[in-house]
Protein backbone atom coordinates (compact mmCIF):
# COMPACT_ATOMS: atom_id res chain seq x y z
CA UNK A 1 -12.03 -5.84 18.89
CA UNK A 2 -13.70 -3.81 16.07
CA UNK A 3 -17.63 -3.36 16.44
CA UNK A 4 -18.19 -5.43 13.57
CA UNK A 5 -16.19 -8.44 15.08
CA UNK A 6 -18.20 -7.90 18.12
CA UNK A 7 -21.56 -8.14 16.30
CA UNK A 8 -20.38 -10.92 14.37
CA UNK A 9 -19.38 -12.96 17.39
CA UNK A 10 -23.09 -11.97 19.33
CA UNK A 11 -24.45 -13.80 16.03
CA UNK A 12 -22.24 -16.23 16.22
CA UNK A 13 -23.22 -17.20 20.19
CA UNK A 14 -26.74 -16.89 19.06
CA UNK A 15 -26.39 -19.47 16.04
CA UNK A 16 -25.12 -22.08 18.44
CA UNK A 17 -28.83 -22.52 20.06
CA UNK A 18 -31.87 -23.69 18.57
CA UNK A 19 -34.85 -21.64 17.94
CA UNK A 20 -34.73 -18.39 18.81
CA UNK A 21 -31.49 -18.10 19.63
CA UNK A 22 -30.29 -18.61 15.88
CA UNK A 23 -28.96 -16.85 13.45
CA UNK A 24 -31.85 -16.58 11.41
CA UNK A 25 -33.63 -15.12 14.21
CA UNK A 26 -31.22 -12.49 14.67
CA UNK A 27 -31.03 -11.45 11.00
CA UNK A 28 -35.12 -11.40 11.18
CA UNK A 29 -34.44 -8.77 14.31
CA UNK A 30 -31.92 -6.66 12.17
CA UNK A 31 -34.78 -6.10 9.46
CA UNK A 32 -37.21 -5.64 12.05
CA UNK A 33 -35.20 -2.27 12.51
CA UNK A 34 -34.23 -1.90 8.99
CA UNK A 35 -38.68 -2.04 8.40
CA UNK A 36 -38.47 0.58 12.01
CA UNK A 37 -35.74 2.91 10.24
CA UNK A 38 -38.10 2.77 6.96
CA UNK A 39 -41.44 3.48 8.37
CA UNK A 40 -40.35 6.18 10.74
CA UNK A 41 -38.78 7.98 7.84
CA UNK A 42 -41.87 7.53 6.14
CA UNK A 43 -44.44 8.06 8.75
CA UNK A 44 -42.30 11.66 10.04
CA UNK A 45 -43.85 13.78 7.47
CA UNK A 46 -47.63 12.74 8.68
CA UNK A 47 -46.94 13.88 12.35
CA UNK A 48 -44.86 16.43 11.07
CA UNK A 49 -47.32 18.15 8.86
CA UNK A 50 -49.85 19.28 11.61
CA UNK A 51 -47.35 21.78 12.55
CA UNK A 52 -45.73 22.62 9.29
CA UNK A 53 -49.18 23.62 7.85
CA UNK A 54 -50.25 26.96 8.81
CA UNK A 55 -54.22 26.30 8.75
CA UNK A 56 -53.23 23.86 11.91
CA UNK A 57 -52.32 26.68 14.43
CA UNK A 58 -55.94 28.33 13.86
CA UNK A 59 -57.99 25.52 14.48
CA UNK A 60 -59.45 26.27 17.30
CA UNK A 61 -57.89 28.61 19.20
CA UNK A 62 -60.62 29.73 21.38
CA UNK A 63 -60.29 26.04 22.79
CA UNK A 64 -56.72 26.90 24.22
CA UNK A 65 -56.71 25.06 27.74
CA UNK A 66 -53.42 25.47 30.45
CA UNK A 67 -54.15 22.53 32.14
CA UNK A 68 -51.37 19.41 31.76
CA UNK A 69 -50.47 17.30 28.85
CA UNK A 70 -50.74 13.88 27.41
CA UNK A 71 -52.99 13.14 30.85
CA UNK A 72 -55.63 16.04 29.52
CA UNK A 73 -55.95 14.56 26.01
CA UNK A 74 -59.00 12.36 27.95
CA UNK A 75 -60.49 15.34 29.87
CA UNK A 76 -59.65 18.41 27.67
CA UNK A 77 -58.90 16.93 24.12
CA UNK A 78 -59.97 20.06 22.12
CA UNK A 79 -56.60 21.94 23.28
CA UNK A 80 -54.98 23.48 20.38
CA UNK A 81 -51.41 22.81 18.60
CA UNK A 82 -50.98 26.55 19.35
CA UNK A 83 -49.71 26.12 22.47
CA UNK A 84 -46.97 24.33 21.10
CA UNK A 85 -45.57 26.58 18.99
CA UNK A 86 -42.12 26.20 18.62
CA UNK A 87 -40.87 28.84 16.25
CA UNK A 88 -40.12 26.36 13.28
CA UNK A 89 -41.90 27.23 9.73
CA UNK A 90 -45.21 26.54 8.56
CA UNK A 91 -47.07 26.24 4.78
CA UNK A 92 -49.69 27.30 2.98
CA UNK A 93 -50.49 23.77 1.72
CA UNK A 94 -54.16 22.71 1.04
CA UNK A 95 -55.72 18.87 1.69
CA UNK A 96 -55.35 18.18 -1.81
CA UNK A 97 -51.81 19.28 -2.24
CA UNK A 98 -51.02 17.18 1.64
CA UNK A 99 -52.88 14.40 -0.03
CA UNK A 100 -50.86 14.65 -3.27
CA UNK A 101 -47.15 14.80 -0.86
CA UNK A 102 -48.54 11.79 0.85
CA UNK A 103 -49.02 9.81 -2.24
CA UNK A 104 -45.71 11.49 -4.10
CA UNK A 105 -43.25 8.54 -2.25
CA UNK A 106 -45.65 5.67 -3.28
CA UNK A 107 -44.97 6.86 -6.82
CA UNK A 108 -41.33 6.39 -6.18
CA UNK A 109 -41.59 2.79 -4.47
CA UNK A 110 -43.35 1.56 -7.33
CA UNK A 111 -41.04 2.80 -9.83
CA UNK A 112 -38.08 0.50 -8.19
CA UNK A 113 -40.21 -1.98 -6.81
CA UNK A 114 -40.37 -4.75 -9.95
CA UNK A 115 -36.43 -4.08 -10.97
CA UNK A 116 -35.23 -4.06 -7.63
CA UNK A 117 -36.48 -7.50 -6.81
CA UNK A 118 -35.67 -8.60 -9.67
CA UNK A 119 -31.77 -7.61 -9.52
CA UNK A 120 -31.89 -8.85 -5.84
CA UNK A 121 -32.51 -12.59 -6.97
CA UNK A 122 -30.07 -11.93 -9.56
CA UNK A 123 -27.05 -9.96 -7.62
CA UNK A 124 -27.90 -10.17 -4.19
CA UNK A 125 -29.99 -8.39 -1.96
CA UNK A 126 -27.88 -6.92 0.93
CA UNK A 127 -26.43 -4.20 -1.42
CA UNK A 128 -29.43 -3.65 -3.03
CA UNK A 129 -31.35 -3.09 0.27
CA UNK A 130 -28.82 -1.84 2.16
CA UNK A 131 -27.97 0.97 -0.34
CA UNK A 132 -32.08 1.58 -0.67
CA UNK A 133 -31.95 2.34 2.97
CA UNK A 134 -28.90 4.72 3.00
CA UNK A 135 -30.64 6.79 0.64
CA UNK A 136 -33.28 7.27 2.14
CA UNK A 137 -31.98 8.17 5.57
CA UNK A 138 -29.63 10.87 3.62
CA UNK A 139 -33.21 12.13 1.79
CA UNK A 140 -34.66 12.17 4.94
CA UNK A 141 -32.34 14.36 6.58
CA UNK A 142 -32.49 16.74 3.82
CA UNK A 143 -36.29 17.72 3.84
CA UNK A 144 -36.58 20.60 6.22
CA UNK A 145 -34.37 21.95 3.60
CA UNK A 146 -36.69 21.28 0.60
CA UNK A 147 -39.63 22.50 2.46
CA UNK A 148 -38.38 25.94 2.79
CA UNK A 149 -37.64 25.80 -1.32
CA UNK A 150 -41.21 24.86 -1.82
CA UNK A 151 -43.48 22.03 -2.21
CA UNK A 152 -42.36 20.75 -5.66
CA UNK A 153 -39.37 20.20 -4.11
CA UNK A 154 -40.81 18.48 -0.92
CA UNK A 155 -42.72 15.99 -3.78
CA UNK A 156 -39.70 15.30 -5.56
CA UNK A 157 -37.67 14.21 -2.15
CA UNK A 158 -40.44 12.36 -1.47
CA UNK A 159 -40.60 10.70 -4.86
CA UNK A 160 -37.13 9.37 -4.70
CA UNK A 161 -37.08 8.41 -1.21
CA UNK A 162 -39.87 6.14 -2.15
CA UNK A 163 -37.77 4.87 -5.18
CA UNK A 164 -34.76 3.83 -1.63
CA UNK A 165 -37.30 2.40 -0.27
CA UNK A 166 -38.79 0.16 -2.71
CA UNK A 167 -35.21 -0.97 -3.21
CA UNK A 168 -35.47 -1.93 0.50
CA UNK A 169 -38.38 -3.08 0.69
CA UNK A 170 -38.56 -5.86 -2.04
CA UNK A 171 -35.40 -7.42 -1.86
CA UNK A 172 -35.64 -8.99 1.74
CA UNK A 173 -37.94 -11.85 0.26
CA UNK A 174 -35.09 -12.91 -1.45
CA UNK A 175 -33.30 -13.53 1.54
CA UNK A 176 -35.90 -15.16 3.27
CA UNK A 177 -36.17 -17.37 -0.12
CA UNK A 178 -33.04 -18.67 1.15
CA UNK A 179 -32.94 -18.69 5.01
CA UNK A 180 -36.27 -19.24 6.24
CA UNK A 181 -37.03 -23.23 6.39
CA UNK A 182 -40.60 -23.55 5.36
CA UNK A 183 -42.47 -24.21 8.85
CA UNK A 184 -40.77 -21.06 9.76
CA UNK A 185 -41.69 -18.45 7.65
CA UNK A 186 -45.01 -17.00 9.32
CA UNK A 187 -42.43 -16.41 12.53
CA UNK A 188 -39.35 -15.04 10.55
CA UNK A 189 -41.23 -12.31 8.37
CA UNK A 190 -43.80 -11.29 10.81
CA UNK A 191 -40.88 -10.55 12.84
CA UNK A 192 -39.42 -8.77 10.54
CA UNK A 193 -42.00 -7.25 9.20
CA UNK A 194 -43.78 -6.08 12.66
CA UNK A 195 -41.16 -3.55 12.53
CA UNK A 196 -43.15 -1.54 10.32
CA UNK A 197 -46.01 -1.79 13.18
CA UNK A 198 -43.35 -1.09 16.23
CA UNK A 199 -41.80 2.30 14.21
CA UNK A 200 -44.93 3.82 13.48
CA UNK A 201 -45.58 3.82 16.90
CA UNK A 202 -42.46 4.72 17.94
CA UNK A 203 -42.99 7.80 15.19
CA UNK A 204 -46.14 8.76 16.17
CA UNK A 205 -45.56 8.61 19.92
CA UNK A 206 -42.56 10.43 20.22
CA UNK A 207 -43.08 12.79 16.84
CA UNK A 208 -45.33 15.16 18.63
CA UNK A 209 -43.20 15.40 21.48
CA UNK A 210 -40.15 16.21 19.15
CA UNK A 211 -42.45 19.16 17.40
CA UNK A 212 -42.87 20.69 20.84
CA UNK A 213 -39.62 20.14 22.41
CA UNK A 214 -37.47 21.07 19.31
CA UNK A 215 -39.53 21.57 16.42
CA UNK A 216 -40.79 19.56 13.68
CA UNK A 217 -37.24 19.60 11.52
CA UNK A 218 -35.63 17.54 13.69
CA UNK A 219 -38.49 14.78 13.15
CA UNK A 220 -36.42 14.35 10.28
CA UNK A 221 -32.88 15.16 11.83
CA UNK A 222 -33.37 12.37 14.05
CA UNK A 223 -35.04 9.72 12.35
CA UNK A 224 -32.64 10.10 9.52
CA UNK A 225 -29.61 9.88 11.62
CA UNK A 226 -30.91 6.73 12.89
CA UNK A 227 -31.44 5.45 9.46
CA UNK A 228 -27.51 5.96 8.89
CA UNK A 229 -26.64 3.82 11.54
CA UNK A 230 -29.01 1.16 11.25
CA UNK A 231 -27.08 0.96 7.41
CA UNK A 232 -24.09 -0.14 8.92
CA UNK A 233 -25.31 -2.90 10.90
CA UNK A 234 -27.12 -3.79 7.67
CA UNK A 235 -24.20 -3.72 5.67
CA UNK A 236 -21.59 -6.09 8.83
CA UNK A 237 -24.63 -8.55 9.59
CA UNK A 238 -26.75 -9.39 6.55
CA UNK A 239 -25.30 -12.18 3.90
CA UNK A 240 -27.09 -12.52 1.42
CA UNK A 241 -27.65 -16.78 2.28
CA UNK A 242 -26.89 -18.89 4.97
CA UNK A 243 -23.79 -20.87 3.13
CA UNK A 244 -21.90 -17.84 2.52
CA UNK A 245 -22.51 -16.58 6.58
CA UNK A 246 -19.30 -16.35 8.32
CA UNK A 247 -20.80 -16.85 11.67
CA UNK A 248 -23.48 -19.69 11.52
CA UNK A 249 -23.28 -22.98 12.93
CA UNK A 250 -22.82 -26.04 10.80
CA UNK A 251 -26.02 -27.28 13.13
CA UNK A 252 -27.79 -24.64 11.68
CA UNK A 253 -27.24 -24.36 8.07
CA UNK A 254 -27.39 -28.01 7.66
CA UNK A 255 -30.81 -27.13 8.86
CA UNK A 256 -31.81 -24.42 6.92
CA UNK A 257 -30.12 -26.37 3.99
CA UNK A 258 -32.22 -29.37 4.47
CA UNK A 259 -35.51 -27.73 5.09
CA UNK A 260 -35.24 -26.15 1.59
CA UNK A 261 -34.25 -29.23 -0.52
CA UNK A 262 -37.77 -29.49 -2.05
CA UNK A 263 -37.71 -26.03 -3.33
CA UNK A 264 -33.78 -25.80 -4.63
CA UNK A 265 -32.35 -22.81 -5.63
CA UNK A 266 -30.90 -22.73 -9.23
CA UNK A 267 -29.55 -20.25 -11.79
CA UNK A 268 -31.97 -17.58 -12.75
CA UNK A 269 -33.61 -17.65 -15.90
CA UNK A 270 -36.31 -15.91 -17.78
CA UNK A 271 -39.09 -14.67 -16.03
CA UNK A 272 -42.44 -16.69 -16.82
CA UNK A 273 -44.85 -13.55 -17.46
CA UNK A 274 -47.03 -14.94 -19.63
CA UNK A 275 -47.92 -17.63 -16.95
CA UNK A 276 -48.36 -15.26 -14.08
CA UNK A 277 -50.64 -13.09 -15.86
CA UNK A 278 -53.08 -16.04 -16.39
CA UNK A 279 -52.59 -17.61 -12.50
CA UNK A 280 -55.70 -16.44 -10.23
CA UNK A 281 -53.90 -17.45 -7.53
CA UNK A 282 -51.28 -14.52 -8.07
CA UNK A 283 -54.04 -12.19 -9.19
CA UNK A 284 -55.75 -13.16 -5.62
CA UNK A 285 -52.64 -12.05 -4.00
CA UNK A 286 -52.25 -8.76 -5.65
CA UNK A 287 -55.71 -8.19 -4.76
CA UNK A 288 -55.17 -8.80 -1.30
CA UNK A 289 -52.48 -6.27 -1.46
CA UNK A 290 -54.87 -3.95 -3.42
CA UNK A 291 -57.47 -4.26 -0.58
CA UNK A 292 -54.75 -4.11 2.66
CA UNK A 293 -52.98 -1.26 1.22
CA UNK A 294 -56.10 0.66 0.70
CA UNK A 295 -56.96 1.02 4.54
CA UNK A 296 -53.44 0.91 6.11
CA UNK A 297 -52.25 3.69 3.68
CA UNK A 298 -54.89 6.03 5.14
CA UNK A 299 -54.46 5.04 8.95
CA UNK A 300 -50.68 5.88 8.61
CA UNK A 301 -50.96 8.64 6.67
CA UNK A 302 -53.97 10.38 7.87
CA UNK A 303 -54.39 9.07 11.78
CA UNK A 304 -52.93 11.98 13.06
CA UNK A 305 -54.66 14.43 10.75
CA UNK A 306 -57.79 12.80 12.05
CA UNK A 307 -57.54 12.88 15.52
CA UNK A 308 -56.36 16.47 15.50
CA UNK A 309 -59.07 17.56 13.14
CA UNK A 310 -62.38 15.32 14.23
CA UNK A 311 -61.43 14.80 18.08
CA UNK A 312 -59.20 18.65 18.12
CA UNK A 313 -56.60 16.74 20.02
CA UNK A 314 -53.25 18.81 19.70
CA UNK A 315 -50.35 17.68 17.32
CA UNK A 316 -48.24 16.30 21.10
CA UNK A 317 -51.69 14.34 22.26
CA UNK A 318 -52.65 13.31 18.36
CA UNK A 319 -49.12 11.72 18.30
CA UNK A 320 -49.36 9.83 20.98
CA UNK A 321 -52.79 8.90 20.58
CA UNK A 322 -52.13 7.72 16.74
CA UNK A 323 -48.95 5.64 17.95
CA UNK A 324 -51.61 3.34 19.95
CA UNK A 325 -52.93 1.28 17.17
CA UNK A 326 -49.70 0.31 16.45
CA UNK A 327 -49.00 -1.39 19.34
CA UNK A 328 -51.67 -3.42 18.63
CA UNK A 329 -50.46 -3.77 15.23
CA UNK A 330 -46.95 -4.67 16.21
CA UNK A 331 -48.63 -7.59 18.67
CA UNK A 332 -51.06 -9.06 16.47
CA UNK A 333 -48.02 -9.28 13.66
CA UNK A 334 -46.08 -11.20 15.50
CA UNK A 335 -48.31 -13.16 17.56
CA UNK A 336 -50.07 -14.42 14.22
CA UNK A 337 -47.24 -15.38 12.82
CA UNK A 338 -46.74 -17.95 15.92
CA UNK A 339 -50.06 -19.02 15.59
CA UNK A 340 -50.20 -19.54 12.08
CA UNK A 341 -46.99 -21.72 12.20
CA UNK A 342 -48.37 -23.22 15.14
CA UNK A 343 -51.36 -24.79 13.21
CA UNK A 344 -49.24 -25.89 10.43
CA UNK A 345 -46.53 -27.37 12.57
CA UNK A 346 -49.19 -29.62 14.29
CA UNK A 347 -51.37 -30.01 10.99
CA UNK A 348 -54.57 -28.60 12.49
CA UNK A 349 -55.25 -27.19 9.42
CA UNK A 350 -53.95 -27.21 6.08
CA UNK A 351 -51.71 -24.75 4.89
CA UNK A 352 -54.19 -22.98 2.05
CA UNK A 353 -56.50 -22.95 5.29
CA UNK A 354 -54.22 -21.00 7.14
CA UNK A 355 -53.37 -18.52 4.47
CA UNK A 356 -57.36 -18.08 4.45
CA UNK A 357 -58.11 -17.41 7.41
CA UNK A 358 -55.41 -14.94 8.78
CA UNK A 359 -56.82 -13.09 5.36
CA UNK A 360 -60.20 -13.36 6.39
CA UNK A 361 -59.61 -11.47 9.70
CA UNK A 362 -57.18 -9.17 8.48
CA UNK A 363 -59.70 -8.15 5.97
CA UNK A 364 -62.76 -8.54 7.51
CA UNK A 365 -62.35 -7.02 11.31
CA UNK A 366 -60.73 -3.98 10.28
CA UNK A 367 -63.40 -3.51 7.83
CA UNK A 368 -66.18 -3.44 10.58
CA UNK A 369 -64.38 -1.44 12.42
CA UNK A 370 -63.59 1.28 9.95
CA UNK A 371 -67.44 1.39 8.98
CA UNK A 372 -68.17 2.04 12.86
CA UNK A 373 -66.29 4.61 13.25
CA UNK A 374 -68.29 7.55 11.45
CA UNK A 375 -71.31 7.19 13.96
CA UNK A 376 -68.99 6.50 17.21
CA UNK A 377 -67.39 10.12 16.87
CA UNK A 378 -69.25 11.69 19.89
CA UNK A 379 -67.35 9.24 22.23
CA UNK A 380 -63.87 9.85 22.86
CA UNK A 381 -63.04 6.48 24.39
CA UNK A 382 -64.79 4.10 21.43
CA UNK A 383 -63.30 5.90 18.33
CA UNK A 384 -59.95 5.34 20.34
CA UNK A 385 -60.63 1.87 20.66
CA UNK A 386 -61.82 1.38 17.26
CA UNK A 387 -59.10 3.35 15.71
CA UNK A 388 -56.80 0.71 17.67
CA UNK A 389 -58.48 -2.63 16.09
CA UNK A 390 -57.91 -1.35 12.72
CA UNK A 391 -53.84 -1.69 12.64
CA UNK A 392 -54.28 -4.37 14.96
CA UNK A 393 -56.38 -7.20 13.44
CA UNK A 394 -55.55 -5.50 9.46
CA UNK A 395 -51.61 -7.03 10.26
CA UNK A 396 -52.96 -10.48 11.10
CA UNK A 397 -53.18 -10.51 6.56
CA UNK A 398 -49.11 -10.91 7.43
CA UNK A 399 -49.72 -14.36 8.04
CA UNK A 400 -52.20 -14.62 5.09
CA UNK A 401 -51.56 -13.52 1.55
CA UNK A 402 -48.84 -11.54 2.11
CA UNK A 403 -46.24 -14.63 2.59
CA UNK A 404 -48.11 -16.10 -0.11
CA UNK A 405 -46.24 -15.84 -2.72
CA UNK A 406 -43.29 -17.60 -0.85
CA UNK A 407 -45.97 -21.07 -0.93
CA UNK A 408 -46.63 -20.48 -4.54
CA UNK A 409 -43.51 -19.30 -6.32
CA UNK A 410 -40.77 -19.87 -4.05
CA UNK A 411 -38.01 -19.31 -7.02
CA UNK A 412 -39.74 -15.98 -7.90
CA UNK A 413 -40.65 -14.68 -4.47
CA UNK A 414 -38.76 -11.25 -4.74
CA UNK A 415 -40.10 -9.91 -8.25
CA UNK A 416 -43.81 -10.97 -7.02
CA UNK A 417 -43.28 -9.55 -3.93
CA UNK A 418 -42.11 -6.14 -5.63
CA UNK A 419 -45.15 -6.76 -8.33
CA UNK A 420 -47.57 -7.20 -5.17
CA UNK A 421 -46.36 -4.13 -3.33
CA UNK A 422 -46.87 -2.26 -6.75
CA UNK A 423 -50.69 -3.10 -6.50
CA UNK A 424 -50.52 -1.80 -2.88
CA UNK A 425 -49.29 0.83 -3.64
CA UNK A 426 -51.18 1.96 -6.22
CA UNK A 427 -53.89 1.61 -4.00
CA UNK A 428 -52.02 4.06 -1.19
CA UNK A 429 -51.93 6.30 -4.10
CA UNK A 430 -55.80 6.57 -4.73
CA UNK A 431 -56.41 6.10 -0.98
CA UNK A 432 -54.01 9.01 -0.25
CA UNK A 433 -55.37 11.42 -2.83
CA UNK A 434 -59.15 10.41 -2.66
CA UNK A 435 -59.16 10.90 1.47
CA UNK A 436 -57.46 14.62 0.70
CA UNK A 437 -59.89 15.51 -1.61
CA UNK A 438 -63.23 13.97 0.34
CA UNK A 439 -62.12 15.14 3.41
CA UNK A 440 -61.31 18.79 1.80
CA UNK A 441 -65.25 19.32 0.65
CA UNK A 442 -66.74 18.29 4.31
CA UNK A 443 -65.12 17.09 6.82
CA UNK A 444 -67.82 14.86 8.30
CA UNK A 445 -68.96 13.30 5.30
CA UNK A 446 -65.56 12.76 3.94
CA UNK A 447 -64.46 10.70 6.48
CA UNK A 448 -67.65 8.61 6.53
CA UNK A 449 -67.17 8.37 2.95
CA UNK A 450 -63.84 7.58 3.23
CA UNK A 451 -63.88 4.75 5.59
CA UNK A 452 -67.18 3.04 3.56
CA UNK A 453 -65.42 3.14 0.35
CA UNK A 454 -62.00 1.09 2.42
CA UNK A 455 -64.43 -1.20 4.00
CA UNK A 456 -65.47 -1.88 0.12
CA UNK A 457 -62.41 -2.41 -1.12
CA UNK A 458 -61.56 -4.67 1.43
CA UNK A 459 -64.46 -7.06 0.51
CA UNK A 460 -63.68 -6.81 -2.95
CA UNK A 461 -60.32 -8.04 -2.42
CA UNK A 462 -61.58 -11.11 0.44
CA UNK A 463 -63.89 -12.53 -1.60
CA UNK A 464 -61.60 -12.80 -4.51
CA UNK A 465 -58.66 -14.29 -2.72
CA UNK A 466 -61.31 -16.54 -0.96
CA UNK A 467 -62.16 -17.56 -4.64
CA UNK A 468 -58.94 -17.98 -6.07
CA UNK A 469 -56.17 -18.24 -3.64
CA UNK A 470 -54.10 -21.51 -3.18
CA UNK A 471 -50.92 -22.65 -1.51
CA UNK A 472 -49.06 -25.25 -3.80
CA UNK A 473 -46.25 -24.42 -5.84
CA UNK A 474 -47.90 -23.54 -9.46
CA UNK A 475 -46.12 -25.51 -12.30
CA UNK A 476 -44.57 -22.28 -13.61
CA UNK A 477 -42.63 -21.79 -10.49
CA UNK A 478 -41.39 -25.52 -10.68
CA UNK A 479 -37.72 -25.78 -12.51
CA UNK A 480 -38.71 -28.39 -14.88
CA UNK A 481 -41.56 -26.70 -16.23
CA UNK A 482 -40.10 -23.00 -16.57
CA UNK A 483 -41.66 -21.61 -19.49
CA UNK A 484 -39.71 -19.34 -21.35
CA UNK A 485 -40.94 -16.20 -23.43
């Protein structure tokens, strides 16, 4: 038996059960690892980058301690990177020009973002995403290489490895358009998407130990191999609906079928732009995505730049260290989802209620805790602890606006999602570039400053969604009153 008969008959023994063990549960744990394969790829250069930049194996040297690893990170966490120097090369590459390679793959996401959801409701998604992915685990692979040609190279890998990855990343609302019933959504994309939460810990935890035991390149070797076989699982398991599945139960997609009958699926037809641009409700969600994005850009991205430079933790400890919040982030994804869907399935609360208050605390918490954390810096243990909550309660917004737009504009859910991501991304853009250029005038002001300016943003963008958000279907996302340009 061929492994893609064998994978097909696993999913087929899983369809035959209810709940969990369905088919729609096991296509929401293959994108979990497609989301794992896409973060890690994404989050390698940010653990990476301690070692590749020069400045890093000065800082501190007189600090150098002999004593044991990871368990001295508590009692000795000033120890330097220098000790693990493993012979790979290092750059002459400023904050502002880190800041500007951290940004450089948002600028490619957003570029594919709105056209590759778009195609995906139109041709499918599973080549769409599936091809987003291969590319970027190929790109991924190749930057050691463009780091020793120089950093304009390194930007433009990154730039179109972000352009894979917004092909990737859009395109699965499209298939949850059409295989998530609607009392099931919270659960199916938090699990998917809390595999964006479980690889950056994965990344962060093991990336350090990688740079020391091998060198920072194969951060990239590794992840990227990964990446090309997680795109053949992609490409045997994922259809791109359940009718066309070759291995789900008639139980099941008479299910799935059913549970969508409200919201049918028909032809595509012209986009209704002049109606989105005047619903508030959208607007709200985009800036929900402004103000999430904002924050979470800068704990991936910078986390282990910060604990290396403001606790002097070395790049092995910093990576572990910066992989905890994302076990908290990973948890509170998924375990919000269940609650959410929880409420709704025993109408506690309505579902516009819901979508409220998952926003509120994914906005709000994080926020406090991010404004905390410039006058907590002389203990070890409580910026730890805050630097956990921030991940942590900032993915309960998974069950909030960010499934939104699958309540409001079923029919459409793929090109908002890739309009939505835009927003957030333009926001990891500023967020990225901002924090390198704050942080590189003073340290200790530019991180205060940095963390009161994402705390702002965040309340910008909960108080408008608070104002303006709803859950009903809007009349431009309803068949019979498509408006046409």
């Amino acid at each position: 038996m061929g492994l893609s008969q064998y994978v097909h008959c696993v999913l087929l023994c899983c369809s035959l059960g209810p709940g969990f063990c369905s088919l729609r549960y096991g296509l929401a744990v293959i994108m979990h690892f497609s989301n794992f394969t896409m973060i890690t790829q994404r989050v390698s250069l940010s653990i990476a980058i301690i070692a590749m930049v020069n400045s890093t194996e000065e800082h501190n040297m007189s600090n150098v301690s002999t004593e044991g690893p990871l368990t001295d990170a508590f009692n000795n966490p000033s120890r330097s990177i220098k000790e693990f120097n493993t012979g790979a090369s290092v750059y002459e590459w400023s904050p502002e020009t880190q800041g500007i390679i951290f940004s450089s793959i948002n600028y490619g996401i957003i570029l594919t973002l709105i056209p590759s959801g778009y195609l995906a409701g139109i041709f499918g998604a599973k080549h769409i995403l599936g091809t987003g992915l291969l590319i970027s685990s190929l790109l991924t692979l190749f930057t050691p290489l463009a780091a020793n040609f120089g950093v304009i190279l390194v930007i433009v890998i990154r730039t179109i490895q972000g352009m894979a990855q917004g092909m990737a990343w859009t395109g699965q609302f499209t298939i949850w358009a059409k295989w998530a019933p609607p009392l099931e959504r919270s659960k199916l994309t938090t699990i998917a998407g809390s595999g964006v939460a479980f690889g950056s810990f994965i990344i962060l935890c093991v990336g350090g130990l990688i740079c020391q035991a091998l060198g920072w390149p194969f951060i990239f070797y590794i992840f990227g191999s990964i990446g090309c076989v997680c795109c053949f699982l992609w490409f045997v398991v994922i259809y791109d609906d359940p009718m066309h599945h070759p291995c789900i139960s008639v139980r099941e997609k008479e299910h799935i079928v059913s549970s969508l009958a409200q919201q049918p699926s028909s032809p595509r037809r012209s986009v209704p732009i002049k109606a989105m641009v005047r619903c508030l409700p959208l607007w709200a969600i985009f800036m929900g995505f402004f103000s999430h994005f904002w924050l979470c850009t800068i704990i991936i991205t910078y986390l282990p730049t910060y604990i290396n430079s403001v606790l002097h933790v070395n790049i092995r400890d910093s990576g572990v260290l910066s992989s905890l919040p994302f076990i908290a982030a990973s948890s509170c994804t998924i375990l919000g989802g269940q609650l959410a869907d929880f409420l709704l399935s025993r109408s506690l609360l309505r579902l516009i209620t819901v979508r409220k208050l998952f926003s509120s605390l994914g906005l709000l918490l994080p926020s406090l805790c991010a404004v905390t954390l410039p006058f907590v810096t002389s203990s070890y243990m409580t910026t730890i602890v805050l630097l956990i909550l921030i991940p942590g309660t900032s993915n309960l917004c998974d069950s909030g606006f960010i499934i939104n737009t699958l309540d409001i504009a079923p029919r459409y859910s793929s090109f908002l999602m890739g309009i939505s991501r835009g927003f957030g991304l333009i926001a990891g853009i500023i967020s990225s570039t901002a924090t390198g250029f704050l942080i590189s005038q003073n340290s200790e002001s530019g991180w205060r400053n940095v963390f009161f300016l994402s705390a702002a943003v965040n309340m910008f963008g909960l108080v408008f969604y608070l104002k303006f958000g709803q859950a009903k279907i809007q009349d431009w996302a309803k068949e019979e009153n498509l408006t046409r340009l």
